[in-house]
N, C-alpha and C. Protein backbone atom coordinates (compact mmCIF):
# COMPACT_ATOMS: atom_id res chain seq x y z
N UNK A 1 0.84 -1.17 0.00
CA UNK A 1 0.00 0.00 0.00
C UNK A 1 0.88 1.24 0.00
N UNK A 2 0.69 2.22 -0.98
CA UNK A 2 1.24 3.27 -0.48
C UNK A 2 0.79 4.14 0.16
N UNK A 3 1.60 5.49 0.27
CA UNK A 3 1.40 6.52 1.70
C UNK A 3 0.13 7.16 1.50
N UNK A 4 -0.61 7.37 -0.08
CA UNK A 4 -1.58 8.05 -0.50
C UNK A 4 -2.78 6.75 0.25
N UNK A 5 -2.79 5.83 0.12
CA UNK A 5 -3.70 4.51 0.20
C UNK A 5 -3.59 4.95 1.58
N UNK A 6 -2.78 4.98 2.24
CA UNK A 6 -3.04 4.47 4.04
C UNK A 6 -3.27 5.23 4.72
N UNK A 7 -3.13 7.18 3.69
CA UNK A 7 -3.87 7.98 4.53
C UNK A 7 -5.26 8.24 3.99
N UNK A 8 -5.89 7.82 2.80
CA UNK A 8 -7.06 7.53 2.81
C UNK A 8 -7.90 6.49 3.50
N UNK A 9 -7.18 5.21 4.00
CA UNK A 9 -8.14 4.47 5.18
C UNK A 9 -8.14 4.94 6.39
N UNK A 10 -7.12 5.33 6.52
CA UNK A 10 -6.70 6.07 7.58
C UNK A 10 -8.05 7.46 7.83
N UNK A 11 -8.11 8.33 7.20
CA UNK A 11 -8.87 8.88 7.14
C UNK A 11 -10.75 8.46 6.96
N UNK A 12 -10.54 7.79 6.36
CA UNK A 12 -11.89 6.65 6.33
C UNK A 12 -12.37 6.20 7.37
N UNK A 13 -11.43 5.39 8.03
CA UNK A 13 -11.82 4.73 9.50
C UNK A 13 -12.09 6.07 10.51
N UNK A 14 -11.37 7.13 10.68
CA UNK A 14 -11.90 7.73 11.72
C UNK A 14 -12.88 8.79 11.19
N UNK A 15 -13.29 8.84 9.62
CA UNK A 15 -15.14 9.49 9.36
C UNK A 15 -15.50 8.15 9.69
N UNK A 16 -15.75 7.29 9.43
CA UNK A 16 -16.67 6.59 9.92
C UNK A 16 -17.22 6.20 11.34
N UNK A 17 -15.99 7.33 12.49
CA UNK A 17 -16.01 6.57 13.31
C UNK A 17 -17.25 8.48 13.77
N UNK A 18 -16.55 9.08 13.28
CA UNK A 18 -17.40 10.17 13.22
C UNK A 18 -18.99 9.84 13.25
N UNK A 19 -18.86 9.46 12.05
CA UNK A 19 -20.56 8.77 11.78
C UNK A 19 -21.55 8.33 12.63
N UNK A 20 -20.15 7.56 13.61
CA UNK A 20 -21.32 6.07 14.21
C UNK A 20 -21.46 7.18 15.54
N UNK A 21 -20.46 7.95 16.11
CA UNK A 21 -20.45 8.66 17.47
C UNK A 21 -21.57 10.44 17.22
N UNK A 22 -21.66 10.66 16.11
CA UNK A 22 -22.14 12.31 15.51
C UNK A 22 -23.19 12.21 15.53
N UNK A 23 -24.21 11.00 14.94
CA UNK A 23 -24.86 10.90 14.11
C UNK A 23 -25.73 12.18 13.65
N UNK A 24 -26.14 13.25 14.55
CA UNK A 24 -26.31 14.22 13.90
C UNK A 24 -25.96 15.27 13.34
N UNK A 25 -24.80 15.26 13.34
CA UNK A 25 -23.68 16.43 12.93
C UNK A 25 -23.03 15.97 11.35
N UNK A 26 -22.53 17.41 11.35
CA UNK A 26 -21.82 17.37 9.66
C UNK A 26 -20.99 16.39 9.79
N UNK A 27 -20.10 15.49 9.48
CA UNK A 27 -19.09 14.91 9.48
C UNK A 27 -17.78 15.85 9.57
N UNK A 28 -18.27 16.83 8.03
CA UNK A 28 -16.81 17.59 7.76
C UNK A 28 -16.63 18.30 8.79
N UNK A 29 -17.36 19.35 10.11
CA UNK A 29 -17.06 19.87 10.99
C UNK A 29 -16.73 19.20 12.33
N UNK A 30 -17.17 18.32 12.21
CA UNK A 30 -16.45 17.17 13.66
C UNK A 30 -14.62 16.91 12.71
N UNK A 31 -14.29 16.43 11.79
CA UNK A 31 -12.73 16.27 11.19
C UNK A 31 -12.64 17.67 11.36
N UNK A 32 -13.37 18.67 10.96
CA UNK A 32 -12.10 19.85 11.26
C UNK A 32 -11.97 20.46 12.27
N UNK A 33 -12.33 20.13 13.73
CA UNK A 33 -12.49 20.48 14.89
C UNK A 33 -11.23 19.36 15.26
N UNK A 34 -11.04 18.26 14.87
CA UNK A 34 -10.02 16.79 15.28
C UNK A 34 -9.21 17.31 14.69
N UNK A 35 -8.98 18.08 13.50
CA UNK A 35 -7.73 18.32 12.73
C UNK A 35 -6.70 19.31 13.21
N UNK A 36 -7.54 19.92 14.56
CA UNK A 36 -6.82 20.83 14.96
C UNK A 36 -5.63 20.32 16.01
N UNK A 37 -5.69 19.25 16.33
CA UNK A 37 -4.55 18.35 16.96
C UNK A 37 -3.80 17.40 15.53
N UNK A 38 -2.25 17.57 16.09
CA UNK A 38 -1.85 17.13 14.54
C UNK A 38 -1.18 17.80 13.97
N UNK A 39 -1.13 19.34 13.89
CA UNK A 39 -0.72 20.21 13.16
C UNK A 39 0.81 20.38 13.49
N UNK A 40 1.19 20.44 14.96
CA UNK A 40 2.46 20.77 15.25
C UNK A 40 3.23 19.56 15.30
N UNK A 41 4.78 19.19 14.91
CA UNK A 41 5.49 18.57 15.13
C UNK A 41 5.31 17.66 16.13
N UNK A 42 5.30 18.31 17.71
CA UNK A 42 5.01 17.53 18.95
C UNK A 42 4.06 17.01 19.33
N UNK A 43 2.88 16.93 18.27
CA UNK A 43 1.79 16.51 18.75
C UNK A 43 1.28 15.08 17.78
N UNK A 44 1.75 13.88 18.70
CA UNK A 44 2.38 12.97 18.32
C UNK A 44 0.90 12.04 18.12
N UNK A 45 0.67 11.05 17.06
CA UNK A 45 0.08 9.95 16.92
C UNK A 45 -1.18 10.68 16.56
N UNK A 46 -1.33 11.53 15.82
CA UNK A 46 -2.41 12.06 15.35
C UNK A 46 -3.78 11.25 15.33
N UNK A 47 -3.62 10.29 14.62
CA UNK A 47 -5.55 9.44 14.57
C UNK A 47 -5.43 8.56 15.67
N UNK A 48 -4.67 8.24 16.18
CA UNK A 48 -5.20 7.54 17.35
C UNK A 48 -5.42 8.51 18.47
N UNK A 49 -4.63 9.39 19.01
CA UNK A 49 -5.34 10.82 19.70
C UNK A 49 -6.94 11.39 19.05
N UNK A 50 -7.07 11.41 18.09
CA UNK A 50 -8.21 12.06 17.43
C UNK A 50 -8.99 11.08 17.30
N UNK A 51 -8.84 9.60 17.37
CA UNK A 51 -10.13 8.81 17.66
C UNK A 51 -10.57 8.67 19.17
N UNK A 52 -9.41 8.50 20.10
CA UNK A 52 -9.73 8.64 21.79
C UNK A 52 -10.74 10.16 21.96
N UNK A 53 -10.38 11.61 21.25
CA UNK A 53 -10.66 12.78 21.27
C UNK A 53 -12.27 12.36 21.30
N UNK A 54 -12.73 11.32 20.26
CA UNK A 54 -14.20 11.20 19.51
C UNK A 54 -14.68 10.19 20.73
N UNK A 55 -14.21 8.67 21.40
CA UNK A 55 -14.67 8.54 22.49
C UNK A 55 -14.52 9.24 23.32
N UNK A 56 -13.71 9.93 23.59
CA UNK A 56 -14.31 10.66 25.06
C UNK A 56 -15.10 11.88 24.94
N UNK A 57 -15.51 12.21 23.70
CA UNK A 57 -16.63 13.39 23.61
C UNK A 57 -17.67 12.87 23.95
N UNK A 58 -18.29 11.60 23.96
CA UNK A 58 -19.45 11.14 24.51
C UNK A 58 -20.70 11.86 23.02
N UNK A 59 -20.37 11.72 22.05
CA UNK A 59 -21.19 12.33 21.23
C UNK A 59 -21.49 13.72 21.02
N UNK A 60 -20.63 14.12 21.89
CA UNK A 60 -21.40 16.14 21.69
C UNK A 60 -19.94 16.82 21.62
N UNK A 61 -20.63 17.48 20.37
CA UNK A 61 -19.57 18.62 19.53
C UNK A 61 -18.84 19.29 20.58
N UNK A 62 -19.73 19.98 21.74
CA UNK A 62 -18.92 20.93 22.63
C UNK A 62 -17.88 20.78 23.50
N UNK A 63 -17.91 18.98 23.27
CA UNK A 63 -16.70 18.71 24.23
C UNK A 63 -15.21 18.54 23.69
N UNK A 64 -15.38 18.92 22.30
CA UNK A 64 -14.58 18.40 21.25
C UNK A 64 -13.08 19.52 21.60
N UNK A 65 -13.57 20.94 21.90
CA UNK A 65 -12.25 21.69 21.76
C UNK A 65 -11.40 21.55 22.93
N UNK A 66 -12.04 21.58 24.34
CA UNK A 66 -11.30 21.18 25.61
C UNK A 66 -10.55 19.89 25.56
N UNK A 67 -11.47 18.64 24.76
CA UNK A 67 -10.25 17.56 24.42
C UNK A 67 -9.09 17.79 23.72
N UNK A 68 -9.64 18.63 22.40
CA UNK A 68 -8.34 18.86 21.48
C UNK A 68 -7.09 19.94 22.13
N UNK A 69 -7.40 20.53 23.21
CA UNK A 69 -6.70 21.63 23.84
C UNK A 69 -6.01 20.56 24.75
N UNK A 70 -6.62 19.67 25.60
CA UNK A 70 -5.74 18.88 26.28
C UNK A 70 -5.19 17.98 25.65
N UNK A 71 -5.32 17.28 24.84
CA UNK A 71 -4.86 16.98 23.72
C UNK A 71 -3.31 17.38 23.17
N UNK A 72 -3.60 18.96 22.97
CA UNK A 72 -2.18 19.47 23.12
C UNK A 72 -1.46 19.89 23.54
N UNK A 73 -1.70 19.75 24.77
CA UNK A 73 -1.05 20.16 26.13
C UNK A 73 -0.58 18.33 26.66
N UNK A 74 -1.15 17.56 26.35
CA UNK A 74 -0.51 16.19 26.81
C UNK A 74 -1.26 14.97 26.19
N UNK A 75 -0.73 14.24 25.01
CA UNK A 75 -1.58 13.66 24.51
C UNK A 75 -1.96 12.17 25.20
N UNK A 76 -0.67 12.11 25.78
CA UNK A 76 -1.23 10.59 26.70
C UNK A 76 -2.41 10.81 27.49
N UNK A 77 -2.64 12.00 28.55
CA UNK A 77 -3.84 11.85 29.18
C UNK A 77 -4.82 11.34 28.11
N UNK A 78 -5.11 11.85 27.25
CA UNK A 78 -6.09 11.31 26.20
C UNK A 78 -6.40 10.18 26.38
N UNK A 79 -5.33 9.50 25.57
CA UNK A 79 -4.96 7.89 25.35
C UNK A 79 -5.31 7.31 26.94
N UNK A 80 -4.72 7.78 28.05
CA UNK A 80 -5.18 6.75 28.93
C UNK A 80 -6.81 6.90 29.36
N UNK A 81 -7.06 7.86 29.25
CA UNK A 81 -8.24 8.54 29.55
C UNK A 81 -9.75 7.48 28.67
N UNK A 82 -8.92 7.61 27.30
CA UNK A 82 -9.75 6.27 26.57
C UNK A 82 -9.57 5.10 26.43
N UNK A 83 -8.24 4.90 26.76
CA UNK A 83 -8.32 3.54 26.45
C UNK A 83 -7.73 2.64 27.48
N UNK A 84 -7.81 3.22 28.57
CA UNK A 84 -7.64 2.25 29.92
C UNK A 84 -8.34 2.22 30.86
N UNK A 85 -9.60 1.52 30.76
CA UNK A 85 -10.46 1.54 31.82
C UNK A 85 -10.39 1.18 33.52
N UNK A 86 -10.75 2.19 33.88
CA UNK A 86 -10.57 2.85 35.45
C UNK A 86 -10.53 1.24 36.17
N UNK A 87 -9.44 0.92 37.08
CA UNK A 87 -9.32 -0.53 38.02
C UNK A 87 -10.20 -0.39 39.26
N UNK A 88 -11.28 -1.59 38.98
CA UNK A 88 -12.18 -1.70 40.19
C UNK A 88 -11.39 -1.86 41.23
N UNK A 89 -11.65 -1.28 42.60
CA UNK A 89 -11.37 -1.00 43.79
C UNK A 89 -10.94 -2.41 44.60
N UNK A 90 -11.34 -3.73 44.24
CA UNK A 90 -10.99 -4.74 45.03
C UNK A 90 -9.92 -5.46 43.96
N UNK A 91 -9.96 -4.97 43.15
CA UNK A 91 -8.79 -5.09 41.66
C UNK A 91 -7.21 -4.81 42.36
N UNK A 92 -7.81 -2.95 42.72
CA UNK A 92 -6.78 -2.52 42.50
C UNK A 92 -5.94 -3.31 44.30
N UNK A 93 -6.99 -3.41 44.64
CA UNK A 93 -6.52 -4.17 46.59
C UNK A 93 -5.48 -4.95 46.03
N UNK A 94 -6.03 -5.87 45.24
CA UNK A 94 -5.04 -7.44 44.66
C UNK A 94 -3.72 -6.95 44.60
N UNK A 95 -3.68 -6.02 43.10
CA UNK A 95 -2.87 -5.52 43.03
C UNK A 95 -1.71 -5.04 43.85
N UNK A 96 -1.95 -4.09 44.86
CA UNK A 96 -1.24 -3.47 46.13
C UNK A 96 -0.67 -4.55 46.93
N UNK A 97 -1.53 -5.76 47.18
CA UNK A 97 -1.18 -6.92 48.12
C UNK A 97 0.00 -7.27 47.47
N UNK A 98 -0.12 -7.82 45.99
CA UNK A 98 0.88 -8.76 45.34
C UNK A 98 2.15 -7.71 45.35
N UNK A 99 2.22 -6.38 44.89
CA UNK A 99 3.76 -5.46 45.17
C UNK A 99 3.91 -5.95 46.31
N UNK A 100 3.44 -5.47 47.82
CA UNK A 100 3.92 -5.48 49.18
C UNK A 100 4.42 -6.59 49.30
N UNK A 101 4.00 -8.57 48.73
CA UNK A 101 4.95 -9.43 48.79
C UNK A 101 6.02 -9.31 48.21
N UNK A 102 6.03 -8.45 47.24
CA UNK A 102 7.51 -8.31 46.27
C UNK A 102 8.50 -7.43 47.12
N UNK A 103 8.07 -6.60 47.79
CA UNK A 103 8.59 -5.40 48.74
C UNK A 103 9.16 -6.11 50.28
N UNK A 104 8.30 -7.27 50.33
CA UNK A 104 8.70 -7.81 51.92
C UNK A 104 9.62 -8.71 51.40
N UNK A 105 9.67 -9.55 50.15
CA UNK A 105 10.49 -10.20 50.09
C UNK A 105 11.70 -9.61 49.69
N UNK A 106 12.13 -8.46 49.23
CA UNK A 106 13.20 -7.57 48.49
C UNK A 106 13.63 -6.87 50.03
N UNK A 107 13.10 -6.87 51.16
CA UNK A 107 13.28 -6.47 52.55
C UNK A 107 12.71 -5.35 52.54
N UNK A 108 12.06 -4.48 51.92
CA UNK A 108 11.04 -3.21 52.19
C UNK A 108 9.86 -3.80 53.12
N UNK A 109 10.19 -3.67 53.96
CA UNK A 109 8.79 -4.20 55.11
C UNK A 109 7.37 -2.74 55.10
N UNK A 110 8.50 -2.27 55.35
CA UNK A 110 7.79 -0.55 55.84
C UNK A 110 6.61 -0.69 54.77
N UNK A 111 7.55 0.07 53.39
CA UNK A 111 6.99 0.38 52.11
C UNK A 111 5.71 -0.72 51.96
N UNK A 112 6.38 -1.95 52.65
CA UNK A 112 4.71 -3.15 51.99
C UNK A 112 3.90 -3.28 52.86
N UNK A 113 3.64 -2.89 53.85
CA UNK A 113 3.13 -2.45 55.24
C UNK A 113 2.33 -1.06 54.92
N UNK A 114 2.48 -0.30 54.08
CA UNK A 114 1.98 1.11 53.39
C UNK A 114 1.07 0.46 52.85
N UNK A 115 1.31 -0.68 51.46
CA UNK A 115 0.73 -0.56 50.28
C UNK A 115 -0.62 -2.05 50.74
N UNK A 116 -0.04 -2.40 52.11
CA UNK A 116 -1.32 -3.23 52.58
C UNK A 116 -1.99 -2.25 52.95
N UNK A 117 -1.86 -1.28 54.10
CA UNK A 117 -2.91 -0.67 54.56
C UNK A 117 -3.89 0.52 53.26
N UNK A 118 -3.13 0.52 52.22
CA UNK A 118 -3.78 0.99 51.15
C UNK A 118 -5.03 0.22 50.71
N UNK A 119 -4.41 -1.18 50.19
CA UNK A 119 -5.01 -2.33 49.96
C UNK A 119 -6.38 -2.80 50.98
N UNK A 120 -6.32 -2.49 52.46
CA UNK A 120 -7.07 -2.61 52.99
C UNK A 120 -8.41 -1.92 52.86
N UNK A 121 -7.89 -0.50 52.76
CA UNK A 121 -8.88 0.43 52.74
C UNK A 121 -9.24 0.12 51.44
N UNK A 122 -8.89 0.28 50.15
CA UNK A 122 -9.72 -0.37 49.11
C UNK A 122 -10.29 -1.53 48.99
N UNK A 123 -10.55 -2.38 49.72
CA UNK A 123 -11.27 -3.82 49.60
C UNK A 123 -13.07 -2.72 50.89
N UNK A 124 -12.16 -2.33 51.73
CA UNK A 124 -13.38 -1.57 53.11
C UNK A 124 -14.28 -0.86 52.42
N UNK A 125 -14.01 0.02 50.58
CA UNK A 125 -14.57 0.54 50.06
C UNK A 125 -15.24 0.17 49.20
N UNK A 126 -14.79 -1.08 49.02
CA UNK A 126 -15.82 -1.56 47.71
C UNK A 126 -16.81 -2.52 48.48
């Protein structure tokens, strides 16, 4: 495929994605509201930022410029923002438990003694 081909699917896949999230809006003014991330050098991974931009608008135009502004001010928040869904609370307990054995066995007692009583209180909350 060449570079002309892969920025036309490229472009394809995220109108369409326009489509399915807009449905009542122009298409062309939702892409040129997304196009405004992209433009500078540092503002890295353009359509995959600008498709997270379109889930996390939740469907409405007005949320579109505060994404694209944070967006360019830090594009990972984006990315994690969409595409890493928030760790349930007795998740994240597990989690905390299993470091603190890694921490007691590496001799950090203290530090895993912290990340239990963390762990605690998130299991008390869910």
């Amino acid at each position: 495929m060449n570079e002309k081909n892969d920025k036309e699917s490229v472009n394809e896949s995220l109108l369409l994605l326009v489509k399915q999230k807009f449905p009542g809006e122009a298409p062309e003014e939702i892409l040129d509201l997304l196009e405004q991330y992209g433009i500078s050098p540092h503002e890295n991974e353009a359509l995959r930022v600008r498709k997270c931009i379109v889930h996390l608008s939740n469907g409405k135009k007005e949320n579109l410029p505060s994404l694209v502004k944070q967006a360019k001010t830090d594009y990972r928040d984006i990315i994690v923002a969409a595409e890493y869904a928030p760790m349930a609370p007795n998740d994240a307990a597990t989690s905390l438990e299993s470091l603190a054995d890694i921490l007691t066995q590496s001799g950090q007692q203290e530090e895993a003694a912290q990340l239990r009583i963390r762990a605690e209180k998130l299991r008390k909350e869910s």
